[in-house]
Protein backbone atom coordinates (compact mmCIF):
# COMPACT_ATOMS: atom_id res chain seq x y z
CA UNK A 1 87.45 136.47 102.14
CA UNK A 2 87.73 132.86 100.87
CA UNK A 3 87.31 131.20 97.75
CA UNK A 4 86.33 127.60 96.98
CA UNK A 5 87.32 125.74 93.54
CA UNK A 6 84.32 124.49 92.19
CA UNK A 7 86.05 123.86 89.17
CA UNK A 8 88.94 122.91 87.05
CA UNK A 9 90.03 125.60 85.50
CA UNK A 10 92.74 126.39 82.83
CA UNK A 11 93.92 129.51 80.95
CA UNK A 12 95.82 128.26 77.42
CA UNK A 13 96.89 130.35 74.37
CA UNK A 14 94.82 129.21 71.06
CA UNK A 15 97.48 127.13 69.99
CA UNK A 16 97.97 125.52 73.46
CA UNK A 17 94.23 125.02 73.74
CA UNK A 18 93.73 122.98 70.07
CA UNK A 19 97.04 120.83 70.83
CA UNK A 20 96.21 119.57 74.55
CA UNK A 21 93.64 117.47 73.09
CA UNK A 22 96.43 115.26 72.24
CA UNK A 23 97.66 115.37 75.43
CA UNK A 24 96.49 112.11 77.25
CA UNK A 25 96.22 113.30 80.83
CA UNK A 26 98.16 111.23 83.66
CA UNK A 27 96.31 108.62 85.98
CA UNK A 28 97.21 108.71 89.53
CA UNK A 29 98.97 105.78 90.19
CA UNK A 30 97.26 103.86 93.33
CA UNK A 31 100.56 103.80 95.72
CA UNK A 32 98.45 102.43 99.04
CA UNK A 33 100.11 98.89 98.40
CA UNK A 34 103.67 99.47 96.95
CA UNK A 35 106.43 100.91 98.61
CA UNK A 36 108.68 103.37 96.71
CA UNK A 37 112.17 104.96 97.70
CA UNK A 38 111.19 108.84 98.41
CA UNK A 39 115.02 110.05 97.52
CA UNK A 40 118.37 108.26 96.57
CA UNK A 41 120.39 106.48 99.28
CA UNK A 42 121.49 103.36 100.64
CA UNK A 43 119.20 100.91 102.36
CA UNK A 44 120.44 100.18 105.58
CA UNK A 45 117.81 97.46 106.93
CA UNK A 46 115.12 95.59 105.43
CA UNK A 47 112.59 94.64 108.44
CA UNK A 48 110.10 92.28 106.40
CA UNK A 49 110.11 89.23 103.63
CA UNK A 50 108.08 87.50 101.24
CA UNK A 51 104.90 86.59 102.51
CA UNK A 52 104.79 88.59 106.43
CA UNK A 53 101.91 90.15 107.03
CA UNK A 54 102.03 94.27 108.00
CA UNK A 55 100.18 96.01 109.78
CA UNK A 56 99.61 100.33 108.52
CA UNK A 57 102.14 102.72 110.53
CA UNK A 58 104.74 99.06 110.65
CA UNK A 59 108.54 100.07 109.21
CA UNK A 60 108.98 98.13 106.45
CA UNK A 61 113.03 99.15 105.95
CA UNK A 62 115.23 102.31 106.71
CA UNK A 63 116.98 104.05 103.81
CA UNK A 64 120.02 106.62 104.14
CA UNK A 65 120.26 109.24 102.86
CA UNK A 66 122.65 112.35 103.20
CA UNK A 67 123.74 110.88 106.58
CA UNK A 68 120.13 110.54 108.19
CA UNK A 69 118.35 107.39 108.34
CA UNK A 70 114.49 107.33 106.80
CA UNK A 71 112.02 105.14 108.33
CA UNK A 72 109.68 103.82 105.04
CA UNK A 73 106.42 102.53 107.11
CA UNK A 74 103.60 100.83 105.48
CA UNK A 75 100.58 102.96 103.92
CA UNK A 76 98.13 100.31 104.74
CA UNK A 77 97.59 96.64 106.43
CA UNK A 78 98.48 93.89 104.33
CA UNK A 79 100.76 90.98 103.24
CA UNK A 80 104.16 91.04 101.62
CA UNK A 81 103.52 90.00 97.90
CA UNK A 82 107.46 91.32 96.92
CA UNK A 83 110.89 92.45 98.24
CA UNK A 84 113.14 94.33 95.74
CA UNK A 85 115.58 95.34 97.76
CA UNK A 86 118.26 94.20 100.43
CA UNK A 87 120.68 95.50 103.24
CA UNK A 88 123.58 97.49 101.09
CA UNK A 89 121.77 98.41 97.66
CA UNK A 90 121.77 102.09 96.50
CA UNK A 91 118.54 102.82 95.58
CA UNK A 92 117.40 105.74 93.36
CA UNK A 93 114.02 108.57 93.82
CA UNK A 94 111.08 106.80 92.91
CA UNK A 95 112.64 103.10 93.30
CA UNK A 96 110.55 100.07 93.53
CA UNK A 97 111.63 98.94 97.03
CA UNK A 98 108.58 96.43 98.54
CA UNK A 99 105.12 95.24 96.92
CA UNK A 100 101.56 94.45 99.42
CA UNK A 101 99.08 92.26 98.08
């Protein structure tokens, strides 16, 4: 037997209940057309500069990370608006690392 979420559902104590409304609720940031570091490490190679045009699937620059290289690949066609890193930086989780337009 299967179930199906038709909705959005969520058990709160009274208390918890009255004080969420006060409780702005988080937009999903659109991350199609920037490139952020997934963990901490050390860029290694940056394959792309201001103003190149990519192509979805096309590495964009390889981080490492506990001794393994990371491929970072583009999440959609487009053209380099932004580099914010280089070859040698240490970057942390969540870093800024290349911008599309």
């Amino acid at each position: 037997m299967s179930f199906i979420s038709l909705y959005k559902l969520q058990i709160l104590t009274k208390v918890a209940a009255e004080l969420s409304k006060y409780m702005p609720e988080k937009a999903e940031e659109d991350t199609s057309s920037i490139l952020r570091s997934p963990m901490p490490g050390t860029v290694v190679a940056v394959s792309v500069k201001p103003g190149d045009k990519v192509s979805e699937g096309q590495e964009i620059c390889v981080i490492e990370a506990m001794k393994m290289q990371n491929s970072m690949i583009a999440a959609k066609t487009g053209k380099v608006k932004a580099v914010h890193c280089k070859g040698g930086d240490t970057v942390g989780e969540g870093d800024l690392l290349v911008e599309l337009e």
